[in-house]
C-alpha atoms as a PDB file:
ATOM      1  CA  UNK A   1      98.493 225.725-208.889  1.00  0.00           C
ATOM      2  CA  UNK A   2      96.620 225.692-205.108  1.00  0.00           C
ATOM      3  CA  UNK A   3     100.030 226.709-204.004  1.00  0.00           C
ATOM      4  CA  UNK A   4      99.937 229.731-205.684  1.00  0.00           C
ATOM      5  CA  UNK A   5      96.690 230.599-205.150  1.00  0.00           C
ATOM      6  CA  UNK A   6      96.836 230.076-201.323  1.00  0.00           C
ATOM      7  CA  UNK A   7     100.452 232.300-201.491  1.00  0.00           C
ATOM      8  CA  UNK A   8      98.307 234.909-203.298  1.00  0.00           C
ATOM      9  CA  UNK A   9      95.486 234.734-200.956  1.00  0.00           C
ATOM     10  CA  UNK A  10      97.680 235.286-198.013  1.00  0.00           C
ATOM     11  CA  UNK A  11      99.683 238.189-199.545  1.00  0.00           C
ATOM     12  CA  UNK A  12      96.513 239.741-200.434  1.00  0.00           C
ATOM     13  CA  UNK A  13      95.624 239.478-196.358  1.00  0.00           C
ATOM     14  CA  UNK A  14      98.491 240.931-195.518  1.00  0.00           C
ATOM     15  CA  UNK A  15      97.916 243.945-198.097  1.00  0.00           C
ATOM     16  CA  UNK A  16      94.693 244.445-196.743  1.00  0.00           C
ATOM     17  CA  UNK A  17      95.440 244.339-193.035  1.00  0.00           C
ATOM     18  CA  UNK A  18      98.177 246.523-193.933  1.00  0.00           C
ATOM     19  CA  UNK A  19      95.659 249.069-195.375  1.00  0.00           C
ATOM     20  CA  UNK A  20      92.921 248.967-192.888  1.00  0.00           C
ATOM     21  CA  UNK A  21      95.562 248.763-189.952  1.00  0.00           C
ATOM     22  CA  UNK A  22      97.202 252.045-191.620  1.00  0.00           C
ATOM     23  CA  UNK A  23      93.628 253.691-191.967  1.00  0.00           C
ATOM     24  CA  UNK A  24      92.903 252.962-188.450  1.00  0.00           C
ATOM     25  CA  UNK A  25      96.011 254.530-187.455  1.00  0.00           C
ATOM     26  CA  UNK A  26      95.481 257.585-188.971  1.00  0.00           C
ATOM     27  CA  UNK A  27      92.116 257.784-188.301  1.00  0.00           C
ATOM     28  CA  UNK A  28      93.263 256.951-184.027  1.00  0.00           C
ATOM     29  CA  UNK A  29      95.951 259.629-184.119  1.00  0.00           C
ATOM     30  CA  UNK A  30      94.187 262.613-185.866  1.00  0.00           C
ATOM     31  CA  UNK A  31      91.252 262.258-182.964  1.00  0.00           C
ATOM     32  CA  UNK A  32      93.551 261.503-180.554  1.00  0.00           C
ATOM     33  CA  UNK A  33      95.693 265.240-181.464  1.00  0.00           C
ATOM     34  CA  UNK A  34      92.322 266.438-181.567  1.00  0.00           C
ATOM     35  CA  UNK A  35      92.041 265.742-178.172  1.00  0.00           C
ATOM     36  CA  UNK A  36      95.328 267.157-176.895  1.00  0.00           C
ATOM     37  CA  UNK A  37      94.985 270.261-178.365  1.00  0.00           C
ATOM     38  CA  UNK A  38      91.125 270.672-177.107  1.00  0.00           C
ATOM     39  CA  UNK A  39      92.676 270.386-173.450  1.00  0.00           C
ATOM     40  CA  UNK A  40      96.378 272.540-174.331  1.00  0.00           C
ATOM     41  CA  UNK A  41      93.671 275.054-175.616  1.00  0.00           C
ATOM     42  CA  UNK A  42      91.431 274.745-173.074  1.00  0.00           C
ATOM     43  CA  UNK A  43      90.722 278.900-171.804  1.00  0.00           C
ATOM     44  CA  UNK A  44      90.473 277.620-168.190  1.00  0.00           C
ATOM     45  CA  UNK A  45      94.118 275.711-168.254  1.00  0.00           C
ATOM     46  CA  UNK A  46      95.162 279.425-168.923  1.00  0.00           C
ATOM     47  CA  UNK A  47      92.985 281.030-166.722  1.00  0.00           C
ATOM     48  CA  UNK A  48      93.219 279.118-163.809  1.00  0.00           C
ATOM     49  CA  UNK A  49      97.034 278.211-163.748  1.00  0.00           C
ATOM     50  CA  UNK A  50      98.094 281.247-165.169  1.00  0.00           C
ATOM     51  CA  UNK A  51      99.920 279.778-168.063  1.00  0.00           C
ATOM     52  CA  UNK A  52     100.830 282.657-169.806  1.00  0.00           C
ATOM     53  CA  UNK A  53      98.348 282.908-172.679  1.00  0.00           C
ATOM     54  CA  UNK A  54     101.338 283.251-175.487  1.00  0.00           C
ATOM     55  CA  UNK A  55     102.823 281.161-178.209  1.00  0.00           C
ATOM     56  CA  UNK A  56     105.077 279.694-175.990  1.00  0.00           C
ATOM     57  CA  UNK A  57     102.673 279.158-173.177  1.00  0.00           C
ATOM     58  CA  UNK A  58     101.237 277.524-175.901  1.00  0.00           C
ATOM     59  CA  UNK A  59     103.262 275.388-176.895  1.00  0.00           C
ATOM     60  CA  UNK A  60     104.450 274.563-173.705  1.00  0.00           C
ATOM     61  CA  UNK A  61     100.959 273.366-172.441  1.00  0.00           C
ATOM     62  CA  UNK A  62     100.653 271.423-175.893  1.00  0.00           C
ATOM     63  CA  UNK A  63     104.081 269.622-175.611  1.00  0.00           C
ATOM     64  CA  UNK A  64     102.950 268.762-171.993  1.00  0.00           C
ATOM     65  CA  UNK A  65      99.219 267.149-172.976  1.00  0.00           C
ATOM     66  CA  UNK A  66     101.088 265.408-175.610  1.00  0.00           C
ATOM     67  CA  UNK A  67     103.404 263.910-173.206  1.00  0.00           C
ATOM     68  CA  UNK A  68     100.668 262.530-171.437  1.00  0.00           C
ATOM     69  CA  UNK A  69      99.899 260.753-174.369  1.00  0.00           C
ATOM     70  CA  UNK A  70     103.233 259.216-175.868  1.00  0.00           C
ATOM     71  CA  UNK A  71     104.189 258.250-171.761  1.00  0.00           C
ATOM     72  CA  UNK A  72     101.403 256.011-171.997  1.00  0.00           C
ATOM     73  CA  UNK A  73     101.261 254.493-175.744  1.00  0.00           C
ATOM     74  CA  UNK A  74     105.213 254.074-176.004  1.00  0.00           C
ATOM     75  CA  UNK A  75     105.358 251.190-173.714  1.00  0.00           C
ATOM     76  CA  UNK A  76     102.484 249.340-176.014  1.00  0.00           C
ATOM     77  CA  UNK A  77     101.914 247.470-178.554  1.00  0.00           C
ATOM     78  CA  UNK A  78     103.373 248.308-182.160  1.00  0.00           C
ATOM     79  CA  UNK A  79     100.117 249.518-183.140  1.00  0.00           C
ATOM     80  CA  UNK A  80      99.666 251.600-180.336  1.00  0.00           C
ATOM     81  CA  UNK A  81     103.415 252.885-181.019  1.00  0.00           C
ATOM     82  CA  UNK A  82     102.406 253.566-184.743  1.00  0.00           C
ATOM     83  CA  UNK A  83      99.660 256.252-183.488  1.00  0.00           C
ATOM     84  CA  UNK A  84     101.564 257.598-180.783  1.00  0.00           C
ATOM     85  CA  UNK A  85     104.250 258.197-183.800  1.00  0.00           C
ATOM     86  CA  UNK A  86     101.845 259.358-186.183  1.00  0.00           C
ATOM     87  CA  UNK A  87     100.601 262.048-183.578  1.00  0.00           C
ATOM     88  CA  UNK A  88     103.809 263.587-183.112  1.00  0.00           C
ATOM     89  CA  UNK A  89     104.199 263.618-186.238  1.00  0.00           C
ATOM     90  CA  UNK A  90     100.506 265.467-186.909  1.00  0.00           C
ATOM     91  CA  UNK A  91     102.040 267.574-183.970  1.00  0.00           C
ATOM     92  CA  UNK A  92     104.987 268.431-186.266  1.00  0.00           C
ATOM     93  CA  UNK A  93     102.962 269.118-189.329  1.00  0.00           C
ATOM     94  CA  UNK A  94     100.637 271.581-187.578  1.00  0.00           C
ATOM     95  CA  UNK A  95     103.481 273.335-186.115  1.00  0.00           C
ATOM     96  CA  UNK A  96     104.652 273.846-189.820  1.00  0.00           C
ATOM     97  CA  UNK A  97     101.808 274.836-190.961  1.00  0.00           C
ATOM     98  CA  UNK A  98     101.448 277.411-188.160  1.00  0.00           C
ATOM     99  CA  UNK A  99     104.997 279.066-188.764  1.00  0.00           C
ATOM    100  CA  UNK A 100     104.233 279.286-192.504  1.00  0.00           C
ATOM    101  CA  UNK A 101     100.565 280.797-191.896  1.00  0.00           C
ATOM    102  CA  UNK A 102     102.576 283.326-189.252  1.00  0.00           C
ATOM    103  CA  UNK A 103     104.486 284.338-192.519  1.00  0.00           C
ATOM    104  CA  UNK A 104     108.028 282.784-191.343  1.00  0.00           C
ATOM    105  CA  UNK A 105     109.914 282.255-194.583  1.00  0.00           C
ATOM    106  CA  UNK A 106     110.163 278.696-196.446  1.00  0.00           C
ATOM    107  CA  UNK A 107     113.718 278.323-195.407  1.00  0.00           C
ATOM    108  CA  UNK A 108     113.368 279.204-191.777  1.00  0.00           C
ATOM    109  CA  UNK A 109     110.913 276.811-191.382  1.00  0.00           C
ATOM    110  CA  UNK A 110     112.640 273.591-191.056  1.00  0.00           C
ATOM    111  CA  UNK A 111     115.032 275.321-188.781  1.00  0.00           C
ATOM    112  CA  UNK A 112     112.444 276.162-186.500  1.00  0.00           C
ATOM    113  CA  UNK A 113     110.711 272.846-186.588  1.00  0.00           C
ATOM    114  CA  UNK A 114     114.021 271.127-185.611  1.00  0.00           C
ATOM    115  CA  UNK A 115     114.050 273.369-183.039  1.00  0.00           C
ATOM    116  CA  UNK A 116     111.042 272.814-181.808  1.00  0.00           C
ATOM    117  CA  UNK A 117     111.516 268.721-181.931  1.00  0.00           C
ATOM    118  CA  UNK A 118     114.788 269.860-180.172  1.00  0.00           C
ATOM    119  CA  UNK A 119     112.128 271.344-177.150  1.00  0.00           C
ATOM    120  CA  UNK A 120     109.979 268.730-177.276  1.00  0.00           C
ATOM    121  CA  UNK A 121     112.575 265.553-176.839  1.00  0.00           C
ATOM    122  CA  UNK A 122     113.980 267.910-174.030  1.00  0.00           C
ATOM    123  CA  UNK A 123     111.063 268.110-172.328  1.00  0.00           C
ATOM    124  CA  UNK A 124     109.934 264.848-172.714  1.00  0.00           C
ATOM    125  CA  UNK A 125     113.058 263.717-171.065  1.00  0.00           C
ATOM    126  CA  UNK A 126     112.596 266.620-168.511  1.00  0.00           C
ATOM    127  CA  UNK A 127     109.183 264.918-167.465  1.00  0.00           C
ATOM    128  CA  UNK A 128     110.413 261.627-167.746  1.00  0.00           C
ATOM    129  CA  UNK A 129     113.015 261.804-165.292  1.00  0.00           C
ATOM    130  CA  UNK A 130     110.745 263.763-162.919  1.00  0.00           C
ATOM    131  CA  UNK A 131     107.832 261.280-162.979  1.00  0.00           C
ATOM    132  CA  UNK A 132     110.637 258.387-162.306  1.00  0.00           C
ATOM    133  CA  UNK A 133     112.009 260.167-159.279  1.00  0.00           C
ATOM    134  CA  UNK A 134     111.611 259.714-155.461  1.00  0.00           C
ATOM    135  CA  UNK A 135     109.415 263.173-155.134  1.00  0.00           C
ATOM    136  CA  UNK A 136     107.958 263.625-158.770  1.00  0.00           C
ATOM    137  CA  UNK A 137     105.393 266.548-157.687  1.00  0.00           C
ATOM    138  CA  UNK A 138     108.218 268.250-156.443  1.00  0.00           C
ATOM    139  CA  UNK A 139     110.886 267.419-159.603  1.00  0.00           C
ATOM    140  CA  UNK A 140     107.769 268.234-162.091  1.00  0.00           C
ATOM    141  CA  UNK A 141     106.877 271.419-160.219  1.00  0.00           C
ATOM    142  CA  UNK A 142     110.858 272.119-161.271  1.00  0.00           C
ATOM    143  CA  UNK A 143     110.465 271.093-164.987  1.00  0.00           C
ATOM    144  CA  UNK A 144     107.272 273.274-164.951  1.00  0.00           C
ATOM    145  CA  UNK A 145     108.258 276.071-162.977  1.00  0.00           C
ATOM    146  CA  UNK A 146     111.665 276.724-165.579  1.00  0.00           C
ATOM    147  CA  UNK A 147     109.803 275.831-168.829  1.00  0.00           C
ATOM    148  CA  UNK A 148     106.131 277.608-168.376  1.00  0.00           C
ATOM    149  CA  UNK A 149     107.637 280.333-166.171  1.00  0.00           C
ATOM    150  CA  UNK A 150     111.061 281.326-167.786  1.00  0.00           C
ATOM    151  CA  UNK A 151     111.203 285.318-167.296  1.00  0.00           C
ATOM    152  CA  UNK A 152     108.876 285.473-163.958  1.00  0.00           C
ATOM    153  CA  UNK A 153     109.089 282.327-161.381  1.00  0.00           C
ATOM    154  CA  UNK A 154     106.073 280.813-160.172  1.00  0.00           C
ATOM    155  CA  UNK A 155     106.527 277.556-158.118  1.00  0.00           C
ATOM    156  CA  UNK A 156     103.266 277.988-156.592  1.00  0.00           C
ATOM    157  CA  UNK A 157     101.383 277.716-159.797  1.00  0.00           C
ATOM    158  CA  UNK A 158     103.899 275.412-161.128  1.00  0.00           C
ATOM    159  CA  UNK A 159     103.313 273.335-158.101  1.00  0.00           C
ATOM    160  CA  UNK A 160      99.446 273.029-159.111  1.00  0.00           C
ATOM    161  CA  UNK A 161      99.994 272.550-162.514  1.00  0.00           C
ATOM    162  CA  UNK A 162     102.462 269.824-161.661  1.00  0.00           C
ATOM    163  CA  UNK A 163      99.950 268.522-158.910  1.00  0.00           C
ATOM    164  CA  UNK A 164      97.716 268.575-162.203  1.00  0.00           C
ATOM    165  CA  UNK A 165     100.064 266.981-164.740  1.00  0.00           C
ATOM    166  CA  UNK A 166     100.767 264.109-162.613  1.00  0.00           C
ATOM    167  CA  UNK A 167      96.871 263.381-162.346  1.00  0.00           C
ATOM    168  CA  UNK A 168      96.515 263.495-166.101  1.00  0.00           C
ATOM    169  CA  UNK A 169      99.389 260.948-166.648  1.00  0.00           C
ATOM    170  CA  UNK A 170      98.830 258.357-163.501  1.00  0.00           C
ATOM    171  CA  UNK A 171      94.734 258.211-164.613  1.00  0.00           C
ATOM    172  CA  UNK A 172      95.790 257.823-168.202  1.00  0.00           C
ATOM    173  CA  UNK A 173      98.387 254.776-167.112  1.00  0.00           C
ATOM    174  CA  UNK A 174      94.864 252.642-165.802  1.00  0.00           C
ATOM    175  CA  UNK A 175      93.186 253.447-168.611  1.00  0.00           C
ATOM    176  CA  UNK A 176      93.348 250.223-171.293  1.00  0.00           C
ATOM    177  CA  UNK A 177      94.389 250.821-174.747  1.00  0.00           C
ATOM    178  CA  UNK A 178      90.897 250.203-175.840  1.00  0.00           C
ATOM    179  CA  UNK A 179      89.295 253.031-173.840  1.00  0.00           C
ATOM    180  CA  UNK A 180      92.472 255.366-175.137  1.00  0.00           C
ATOM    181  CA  UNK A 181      92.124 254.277-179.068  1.00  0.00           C
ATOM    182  CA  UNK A 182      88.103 253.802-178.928  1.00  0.00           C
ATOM    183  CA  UNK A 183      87.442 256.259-176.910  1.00  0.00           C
ATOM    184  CA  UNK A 184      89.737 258.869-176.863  1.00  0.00           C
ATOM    185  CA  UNK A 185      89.247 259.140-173.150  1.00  0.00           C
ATOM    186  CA  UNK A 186      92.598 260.693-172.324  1.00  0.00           C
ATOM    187  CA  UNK A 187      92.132 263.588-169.931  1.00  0.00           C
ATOM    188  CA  UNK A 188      89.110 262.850-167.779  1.00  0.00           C
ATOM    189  CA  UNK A 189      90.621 264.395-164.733  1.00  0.00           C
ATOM    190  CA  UNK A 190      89.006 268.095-164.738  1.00  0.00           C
ATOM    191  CA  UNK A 191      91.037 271.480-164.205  1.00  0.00           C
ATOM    192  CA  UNK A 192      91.235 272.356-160.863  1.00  0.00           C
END
């Protein structure tokens, strides 16, 4: 009889862990995508970089803060992987919820949200191989320069913004997981 009350004690811990660890998750990831999108949205990113100030500059500078972000939780713990999932995923659900609100039909959406994953795994691995290179300023300020820029080139500003990016992601790599999940100190390196 002890035997099954000690099983059902444990399974019960589990359960609850399970719970409170999911809770936690959730509760991590929707301040964390707060976060992001505070500083993709942030007027002055636009202002002084010159990001054009359109959806796509918008979601460009988005997909880029959010980068920041999975680059430094994917390499963590399984908890820490389970938020960094869970944002993207908040990511995803916004951007739904944005194409329907902008009227774009019920059966268009998923196309454009596969799309958009589509961009976002590209750029990802656009950064990614950048940031590992010999000369990642200059390999960034490439990525940048194609994806924020398409119609009008602008490796200057690209160049700062990449100058910029680089900052974001090298202060968030010495930050501990506690400070990231706790705190939600992600971008404490100012616009300049």
């Amino acid at each position: 009889m002890s035997v099954d009350i000690l099983s059902l004690t444990t399974g019960l811990i589990v359960i609850f862990k399970a719970l409170f660890g999911q809770k936690d998750t959730i509760r991590h990831a929707h301040a964390l995508y707060g976060v992001v999108v505070a500083r993709a949205r942030d007027a002055v990113l636009f202002h002084h970089y010159s990001i054009p100030d359109t959806l796509d500059g918008r979601f460009e500078a988005l997909i880029m803060h959010l980068y920041v972000l999975h680059a430094r939780l994917k390499d963590e713990n399984l908890q820490a992987r389970k938020i960094s999932q869970r944002v993207f995923d908040l990511f995803i659900d916004d951007m739904d919820a944005a194409l329907r609100e902008a009227g774009v039909g019920d059966q268009v959406v998923p196309k454009r949200i596969a799309k958009m994953t589509q961009v976002f795994y590209g750029r990802t691995g656009a950064y990614e191989d950048a940031l590992a290179s010999s000369n990642p300023i200059e390999e960034l300020t490439a990525v940048i320069d194609r994806n924020l820029f398409p119609t009008k080139r602008a490796p200057e500003l690209a160049k700062e913004i990449a100058i910029y990016f680089y900052a974001q992601v090298e202060d968030l790599g010495n930050k501990n997981l506690e400070m990231i999940t706790a705190q939600y100190a992600i971008f404490d390196q100012p616009i300049q």
